[in-house]
C-alpha atoms as a PDB file:
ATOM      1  CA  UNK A   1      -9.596  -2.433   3.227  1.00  0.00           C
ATOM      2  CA  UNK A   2     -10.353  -1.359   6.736  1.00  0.00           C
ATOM      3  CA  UNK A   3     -12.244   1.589   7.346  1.00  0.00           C
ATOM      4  CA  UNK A   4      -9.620   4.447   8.356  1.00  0.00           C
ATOM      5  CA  UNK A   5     -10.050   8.159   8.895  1.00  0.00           C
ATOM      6  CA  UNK A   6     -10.011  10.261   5.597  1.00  0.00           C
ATOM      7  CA  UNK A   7      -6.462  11.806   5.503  1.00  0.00           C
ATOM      8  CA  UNK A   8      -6.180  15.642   5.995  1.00  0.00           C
ATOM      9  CA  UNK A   9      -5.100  18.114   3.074  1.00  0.00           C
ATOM     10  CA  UNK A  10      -1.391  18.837   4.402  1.00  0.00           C
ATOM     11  CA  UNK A  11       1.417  20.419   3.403  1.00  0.00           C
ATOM     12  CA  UNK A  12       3.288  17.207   2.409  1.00  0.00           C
ATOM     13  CA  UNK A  13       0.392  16.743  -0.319  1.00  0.00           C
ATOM     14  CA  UNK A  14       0.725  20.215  -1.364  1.00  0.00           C
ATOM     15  CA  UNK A  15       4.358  19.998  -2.055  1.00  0.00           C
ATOM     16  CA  UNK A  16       3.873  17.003  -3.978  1.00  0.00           C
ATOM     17  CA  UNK A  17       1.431  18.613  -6.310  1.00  0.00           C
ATOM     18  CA  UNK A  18       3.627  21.527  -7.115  1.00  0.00           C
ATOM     19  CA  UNK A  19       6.545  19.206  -7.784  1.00  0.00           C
ATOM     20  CA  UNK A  20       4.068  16.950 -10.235  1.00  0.00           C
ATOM     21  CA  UNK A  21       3.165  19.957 -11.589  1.00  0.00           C
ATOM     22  CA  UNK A  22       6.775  21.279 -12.563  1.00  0.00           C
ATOM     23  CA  UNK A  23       8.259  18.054 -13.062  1.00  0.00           C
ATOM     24  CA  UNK A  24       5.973  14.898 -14.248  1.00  0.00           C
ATOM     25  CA  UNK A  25       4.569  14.253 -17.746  1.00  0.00           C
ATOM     26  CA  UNK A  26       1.179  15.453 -18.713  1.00  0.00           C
ATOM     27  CA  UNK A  27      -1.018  13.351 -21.005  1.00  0.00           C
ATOM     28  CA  UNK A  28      -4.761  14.699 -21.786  1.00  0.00           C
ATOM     29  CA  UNK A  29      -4.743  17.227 -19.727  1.00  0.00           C
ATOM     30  CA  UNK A  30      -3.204  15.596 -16.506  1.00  0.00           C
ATOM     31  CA  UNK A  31      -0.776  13.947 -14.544  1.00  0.00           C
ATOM     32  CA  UNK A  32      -0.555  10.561 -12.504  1.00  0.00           C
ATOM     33  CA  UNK A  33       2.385   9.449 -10.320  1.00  0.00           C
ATOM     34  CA  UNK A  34       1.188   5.875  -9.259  1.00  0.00           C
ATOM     35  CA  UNK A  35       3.602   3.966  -6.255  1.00  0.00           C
ATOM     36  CA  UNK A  36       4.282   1.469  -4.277  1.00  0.00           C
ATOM     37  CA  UNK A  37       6.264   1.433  -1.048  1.00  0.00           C
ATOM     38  CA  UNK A  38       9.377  -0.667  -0.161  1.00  0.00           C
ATOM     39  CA  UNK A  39      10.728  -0.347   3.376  1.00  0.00           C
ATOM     40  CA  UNK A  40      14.757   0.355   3.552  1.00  0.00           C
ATOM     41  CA  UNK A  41      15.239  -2.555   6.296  1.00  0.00           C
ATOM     42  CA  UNK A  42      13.298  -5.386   3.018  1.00  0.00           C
ATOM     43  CA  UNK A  43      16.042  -7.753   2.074  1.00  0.00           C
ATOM     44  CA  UNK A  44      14.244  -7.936  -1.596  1.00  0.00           C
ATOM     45  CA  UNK A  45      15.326  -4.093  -1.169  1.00  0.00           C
ATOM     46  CA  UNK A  46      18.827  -3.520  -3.218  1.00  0.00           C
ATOM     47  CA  UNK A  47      18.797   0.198  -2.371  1.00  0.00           C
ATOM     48  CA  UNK A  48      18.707  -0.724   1.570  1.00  0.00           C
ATOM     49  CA  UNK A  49      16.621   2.582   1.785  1.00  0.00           C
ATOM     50  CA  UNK A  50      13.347   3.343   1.942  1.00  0.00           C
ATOM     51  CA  UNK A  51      11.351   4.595  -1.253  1.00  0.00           C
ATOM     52  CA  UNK A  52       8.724   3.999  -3.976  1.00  0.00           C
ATOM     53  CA  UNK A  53       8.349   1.640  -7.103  1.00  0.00           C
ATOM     54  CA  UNK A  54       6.613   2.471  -9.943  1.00  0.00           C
ATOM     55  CA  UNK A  55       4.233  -0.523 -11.964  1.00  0.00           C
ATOM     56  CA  UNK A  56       7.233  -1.522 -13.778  1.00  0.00           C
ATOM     57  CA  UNK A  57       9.094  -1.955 -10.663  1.00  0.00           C
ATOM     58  CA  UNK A  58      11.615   0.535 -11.182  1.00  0.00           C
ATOM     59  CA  UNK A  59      12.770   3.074  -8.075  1.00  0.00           C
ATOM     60  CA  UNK A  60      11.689   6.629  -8.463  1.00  0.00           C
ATOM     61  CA  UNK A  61      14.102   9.326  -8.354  1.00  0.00           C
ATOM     62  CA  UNK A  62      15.353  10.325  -4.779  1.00  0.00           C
ATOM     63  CA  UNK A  63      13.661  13.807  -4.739  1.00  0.00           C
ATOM     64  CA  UNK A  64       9.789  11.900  -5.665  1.00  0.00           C
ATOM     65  CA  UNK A  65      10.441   9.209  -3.087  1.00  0.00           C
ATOM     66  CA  UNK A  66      11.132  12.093  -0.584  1.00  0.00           C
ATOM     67  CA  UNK A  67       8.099  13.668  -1.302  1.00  0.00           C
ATOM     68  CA  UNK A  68       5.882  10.371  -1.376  1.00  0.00           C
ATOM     69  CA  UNK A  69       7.274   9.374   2.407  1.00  0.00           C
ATOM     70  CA  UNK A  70       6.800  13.058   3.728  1.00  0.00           C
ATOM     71  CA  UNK A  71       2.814  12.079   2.372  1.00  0.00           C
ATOM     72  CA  UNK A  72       2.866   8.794   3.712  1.00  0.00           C
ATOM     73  CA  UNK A  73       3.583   9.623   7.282  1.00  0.00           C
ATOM     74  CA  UNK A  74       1.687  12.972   7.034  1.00  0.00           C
ATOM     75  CA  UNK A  75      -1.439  10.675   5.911  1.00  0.00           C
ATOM     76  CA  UNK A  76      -1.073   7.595   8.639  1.00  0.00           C
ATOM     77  CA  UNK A  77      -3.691   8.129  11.571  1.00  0.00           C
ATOM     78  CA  UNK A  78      -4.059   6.979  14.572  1.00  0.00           C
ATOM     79  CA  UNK A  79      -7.670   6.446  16.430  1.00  0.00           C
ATOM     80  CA  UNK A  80      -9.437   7.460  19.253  1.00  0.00           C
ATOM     81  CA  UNK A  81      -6.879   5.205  21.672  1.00  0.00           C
ATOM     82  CA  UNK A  82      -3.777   6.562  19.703  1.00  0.00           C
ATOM     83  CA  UNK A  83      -3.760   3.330  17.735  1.00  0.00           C
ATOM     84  CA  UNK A  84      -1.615   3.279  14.685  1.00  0.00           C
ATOM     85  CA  UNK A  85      -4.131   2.667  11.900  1.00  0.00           C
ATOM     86  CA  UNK A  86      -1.164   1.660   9.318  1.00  0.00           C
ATOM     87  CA  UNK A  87       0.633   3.641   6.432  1.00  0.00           C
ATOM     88  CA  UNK A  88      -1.085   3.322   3.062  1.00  0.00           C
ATOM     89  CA  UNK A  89       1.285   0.751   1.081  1.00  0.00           C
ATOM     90  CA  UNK A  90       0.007   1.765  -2.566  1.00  0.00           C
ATOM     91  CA  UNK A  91      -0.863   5.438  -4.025  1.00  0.00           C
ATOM     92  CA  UNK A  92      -2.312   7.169  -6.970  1.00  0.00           C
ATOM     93  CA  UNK A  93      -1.775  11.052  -7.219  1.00  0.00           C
ATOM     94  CA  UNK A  94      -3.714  12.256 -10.396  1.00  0.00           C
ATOM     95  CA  UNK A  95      -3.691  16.570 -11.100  1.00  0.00           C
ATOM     96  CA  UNK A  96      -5.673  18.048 -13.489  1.00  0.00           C
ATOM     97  CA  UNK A  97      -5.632  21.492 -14.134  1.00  0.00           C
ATOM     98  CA  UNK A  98      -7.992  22.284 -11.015  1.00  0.00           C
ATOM     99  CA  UNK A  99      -8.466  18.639  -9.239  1.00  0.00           C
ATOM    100  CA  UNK A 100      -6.484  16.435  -7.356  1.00  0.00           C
ATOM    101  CA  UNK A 101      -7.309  12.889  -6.576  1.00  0.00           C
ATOM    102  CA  UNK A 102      -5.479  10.826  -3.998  1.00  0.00           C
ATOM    103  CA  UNK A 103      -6.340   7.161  -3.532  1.00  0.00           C
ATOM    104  CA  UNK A 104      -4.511   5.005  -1.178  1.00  0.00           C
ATOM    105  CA  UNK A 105      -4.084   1.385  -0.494  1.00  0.00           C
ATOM    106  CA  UNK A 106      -3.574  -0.084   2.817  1.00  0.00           C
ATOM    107  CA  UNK A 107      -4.332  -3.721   3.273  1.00  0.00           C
ATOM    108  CA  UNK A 108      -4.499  -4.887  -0.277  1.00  0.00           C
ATOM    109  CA  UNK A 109      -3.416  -4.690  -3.952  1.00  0.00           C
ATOM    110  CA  UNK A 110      -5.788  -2.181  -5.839  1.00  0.00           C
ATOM    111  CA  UNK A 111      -7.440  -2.587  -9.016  1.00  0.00           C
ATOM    112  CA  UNK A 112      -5.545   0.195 -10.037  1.00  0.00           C
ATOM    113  CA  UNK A 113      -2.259  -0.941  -9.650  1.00  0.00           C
ATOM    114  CA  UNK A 114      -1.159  -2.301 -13.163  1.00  0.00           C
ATOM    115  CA  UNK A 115       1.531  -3.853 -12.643  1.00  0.00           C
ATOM    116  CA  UNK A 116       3.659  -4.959 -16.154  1.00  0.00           C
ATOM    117  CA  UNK A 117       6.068  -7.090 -14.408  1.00  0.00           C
ATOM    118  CA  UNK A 118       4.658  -9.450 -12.147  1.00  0.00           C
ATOM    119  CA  UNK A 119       7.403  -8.274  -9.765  1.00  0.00           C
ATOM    120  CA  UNK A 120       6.041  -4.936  -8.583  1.00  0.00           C
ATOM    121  CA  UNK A 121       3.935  -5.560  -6.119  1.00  0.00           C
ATOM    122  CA  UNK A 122       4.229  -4.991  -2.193  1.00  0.00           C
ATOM    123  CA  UNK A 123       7.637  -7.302  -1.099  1.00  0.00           C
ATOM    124  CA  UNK A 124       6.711  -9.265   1.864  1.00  0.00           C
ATOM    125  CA  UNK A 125       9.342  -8.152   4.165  1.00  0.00           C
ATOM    126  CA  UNK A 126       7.575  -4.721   3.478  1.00  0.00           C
ATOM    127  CA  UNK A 127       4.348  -5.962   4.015  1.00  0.00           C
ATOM    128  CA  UNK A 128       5.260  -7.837   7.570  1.00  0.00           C
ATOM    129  CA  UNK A 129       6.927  -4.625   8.761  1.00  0.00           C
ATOM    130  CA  UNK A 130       4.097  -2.705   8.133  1.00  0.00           C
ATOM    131  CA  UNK A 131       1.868  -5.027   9.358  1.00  0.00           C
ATOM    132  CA  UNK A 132       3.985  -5.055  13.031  1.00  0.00           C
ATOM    133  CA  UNK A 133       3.683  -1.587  13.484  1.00  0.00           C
ATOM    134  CA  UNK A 134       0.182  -1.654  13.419  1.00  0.00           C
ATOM    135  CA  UNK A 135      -2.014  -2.170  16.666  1.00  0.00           C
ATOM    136  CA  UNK A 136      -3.395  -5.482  16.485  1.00  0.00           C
ATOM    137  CA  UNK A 137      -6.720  -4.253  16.067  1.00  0.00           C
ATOM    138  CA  UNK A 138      -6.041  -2.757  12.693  1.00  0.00           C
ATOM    139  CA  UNK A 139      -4.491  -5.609  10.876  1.00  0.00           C
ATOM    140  CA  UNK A 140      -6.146  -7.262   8.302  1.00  0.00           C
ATOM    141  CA  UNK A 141      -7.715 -10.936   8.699  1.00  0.00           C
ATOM    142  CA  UNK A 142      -4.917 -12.033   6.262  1.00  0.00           C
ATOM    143  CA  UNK A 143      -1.420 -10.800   8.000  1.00  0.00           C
ATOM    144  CA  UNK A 144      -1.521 -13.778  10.058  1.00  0.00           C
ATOM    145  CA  UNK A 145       0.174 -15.503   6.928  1.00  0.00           C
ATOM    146  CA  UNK A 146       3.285 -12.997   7.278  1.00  0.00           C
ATOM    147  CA  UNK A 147       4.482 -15.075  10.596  1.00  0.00           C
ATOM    148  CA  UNK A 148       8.089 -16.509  10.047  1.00  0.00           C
ATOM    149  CA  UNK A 149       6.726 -19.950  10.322  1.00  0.00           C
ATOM    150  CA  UNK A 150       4.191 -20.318   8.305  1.00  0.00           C
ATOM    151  CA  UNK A 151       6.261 -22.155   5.726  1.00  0.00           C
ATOM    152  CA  UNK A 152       7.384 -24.843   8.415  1.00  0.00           C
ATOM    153  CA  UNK A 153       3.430 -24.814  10.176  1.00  0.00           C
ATOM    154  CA  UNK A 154       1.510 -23.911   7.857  1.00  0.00           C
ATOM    155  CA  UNK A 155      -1.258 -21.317   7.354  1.00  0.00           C
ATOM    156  CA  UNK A 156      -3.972 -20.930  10.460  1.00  0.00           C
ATOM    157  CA  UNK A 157      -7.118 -22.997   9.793  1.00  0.00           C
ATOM    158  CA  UNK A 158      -9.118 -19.897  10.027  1.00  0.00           C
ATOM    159  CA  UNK A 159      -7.711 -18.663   7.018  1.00  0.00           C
ATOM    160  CA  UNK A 160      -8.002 -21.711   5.068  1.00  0.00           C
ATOM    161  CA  UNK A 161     -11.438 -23.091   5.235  1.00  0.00           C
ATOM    162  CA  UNK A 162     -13.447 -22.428   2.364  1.00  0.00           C
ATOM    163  CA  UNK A 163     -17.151 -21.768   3.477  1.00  0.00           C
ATOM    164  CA  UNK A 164     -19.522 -23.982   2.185  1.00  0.00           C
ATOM    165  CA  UNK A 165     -23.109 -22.799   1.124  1.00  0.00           C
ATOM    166  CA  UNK A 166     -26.511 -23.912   3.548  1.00  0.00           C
ATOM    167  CA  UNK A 167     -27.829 -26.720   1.440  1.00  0.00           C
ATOM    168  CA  UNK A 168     -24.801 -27.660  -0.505  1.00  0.00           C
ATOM    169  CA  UNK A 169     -23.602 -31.555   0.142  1.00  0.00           C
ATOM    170  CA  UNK A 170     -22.171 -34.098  -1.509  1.00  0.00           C
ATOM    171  CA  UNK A 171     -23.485 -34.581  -5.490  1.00  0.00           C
ATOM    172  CA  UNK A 172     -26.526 -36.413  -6.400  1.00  0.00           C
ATOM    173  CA  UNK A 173     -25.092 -39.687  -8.069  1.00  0.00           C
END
C-alpha cells in the first residue's frame, strides 16, 4: 500500500455514520459495513452502475452505495503537484457507541476482507480503471499486469523474476 495522506473527517463520513447508526445491524455493541467497489463502466458489472459489494458478493442497497461513493471521492487526495493519489478500492466502517474506525484499501486485497465466495474481490476492469486515473507515480509496482496485452505478451520481466538470496546456487550433489 502506498503511503497516502490520512483522509479528512468530512461530511460524507458523517452521514454515513448516522445512516449505520439508524439502519445497519448491531452485534456486541457495534456495527461494521465492510465493501468493495465496482466501477459502473466493468463489463463483470450486471448493474452497469457504479456501487459496492459486500464479502459475499452481493450489491448493497442503492441508498448505502450512495453514501459509500460520496466517502470515496470525499476521501481520494491528491499531492503536492495535484496528483491523483487513487480512490481506496476496499473499506471497513466499524461504530461503536463512541468510536469510529475507517480503514481503507487502495492497492491491494486486505487481510480483512473475508471474502466467502471466491468471487468478491476487486473485478479487473475495476481495478484497470482505477489504476488509469491515477498519476503514474502513484500506481503500484503490480498494475503493469492490467495492460490489454498481457495475455498475448506476457507479464514484464520485472515483475516476474524471483530474487534469489547472496550465497544461494545450485545444490550440493
Amino acid at each position: 500500500e502506498a503511503e497516502r495522506a490520512p483522509a479528512a473527517e468530512s461530511g460524507a463520513l458523517g452521514r454515513l455514520v448516522t445512516w449505520m447508526r439508524a439502519n445497519h445491524p448491531w452485534e456486541e455493541g457495534s456495527c461494521t459495513v465492510t465493501a468493495a467497489f465496482v466501477d459502473g463502466a466493468d463489463p463483470e458489472n450486471r448493474y452497469r452502475a457504479d456501487g459496492f459489494l459486500d464479502e459475499q458478493g452481493r450489491r448493497l442497497g442503492d441508498e448505502l452505495c450512495a453514501l459509500l461513493g460520496d466517502l470515496r471521492l470525499t476521501d481520494a487526495v491528491g499531492d503536492a503537484d495535484g496528483d491523483a493519489s487513487g480512490r481506496w478500492l476496499y473499506v471497513r466502517v466499524r461504530i461503536t457507541a463512541d468510536e469510529v474506525t475507517v480503514d481503507r484499501a487502495h492497492d491491494h486485497l486486505p487481510r480483512w476482507w473475508r471474502s466467502r465466495t471466491g468471487a468478491a474481490e476487486a473485478w479487473p476492469g475495476t481495478v484497470a480503471r482505477e489504476m488509469a486515473r491515477r498519476a503514474p507515480h502513484r500506481r503500484p509496482s503490480w498494475a503493469g499486469l492490467l495492460a490489454e496485452d498481457i495475455p498475448r505478451t506476457g507479464a514484464p520481466a520485472h515483475l516476474c523474476a524471483v530474487p534469489v538470496p547472496e550465497g544461494a546456487g545450485a545444490p550440493a550433489g
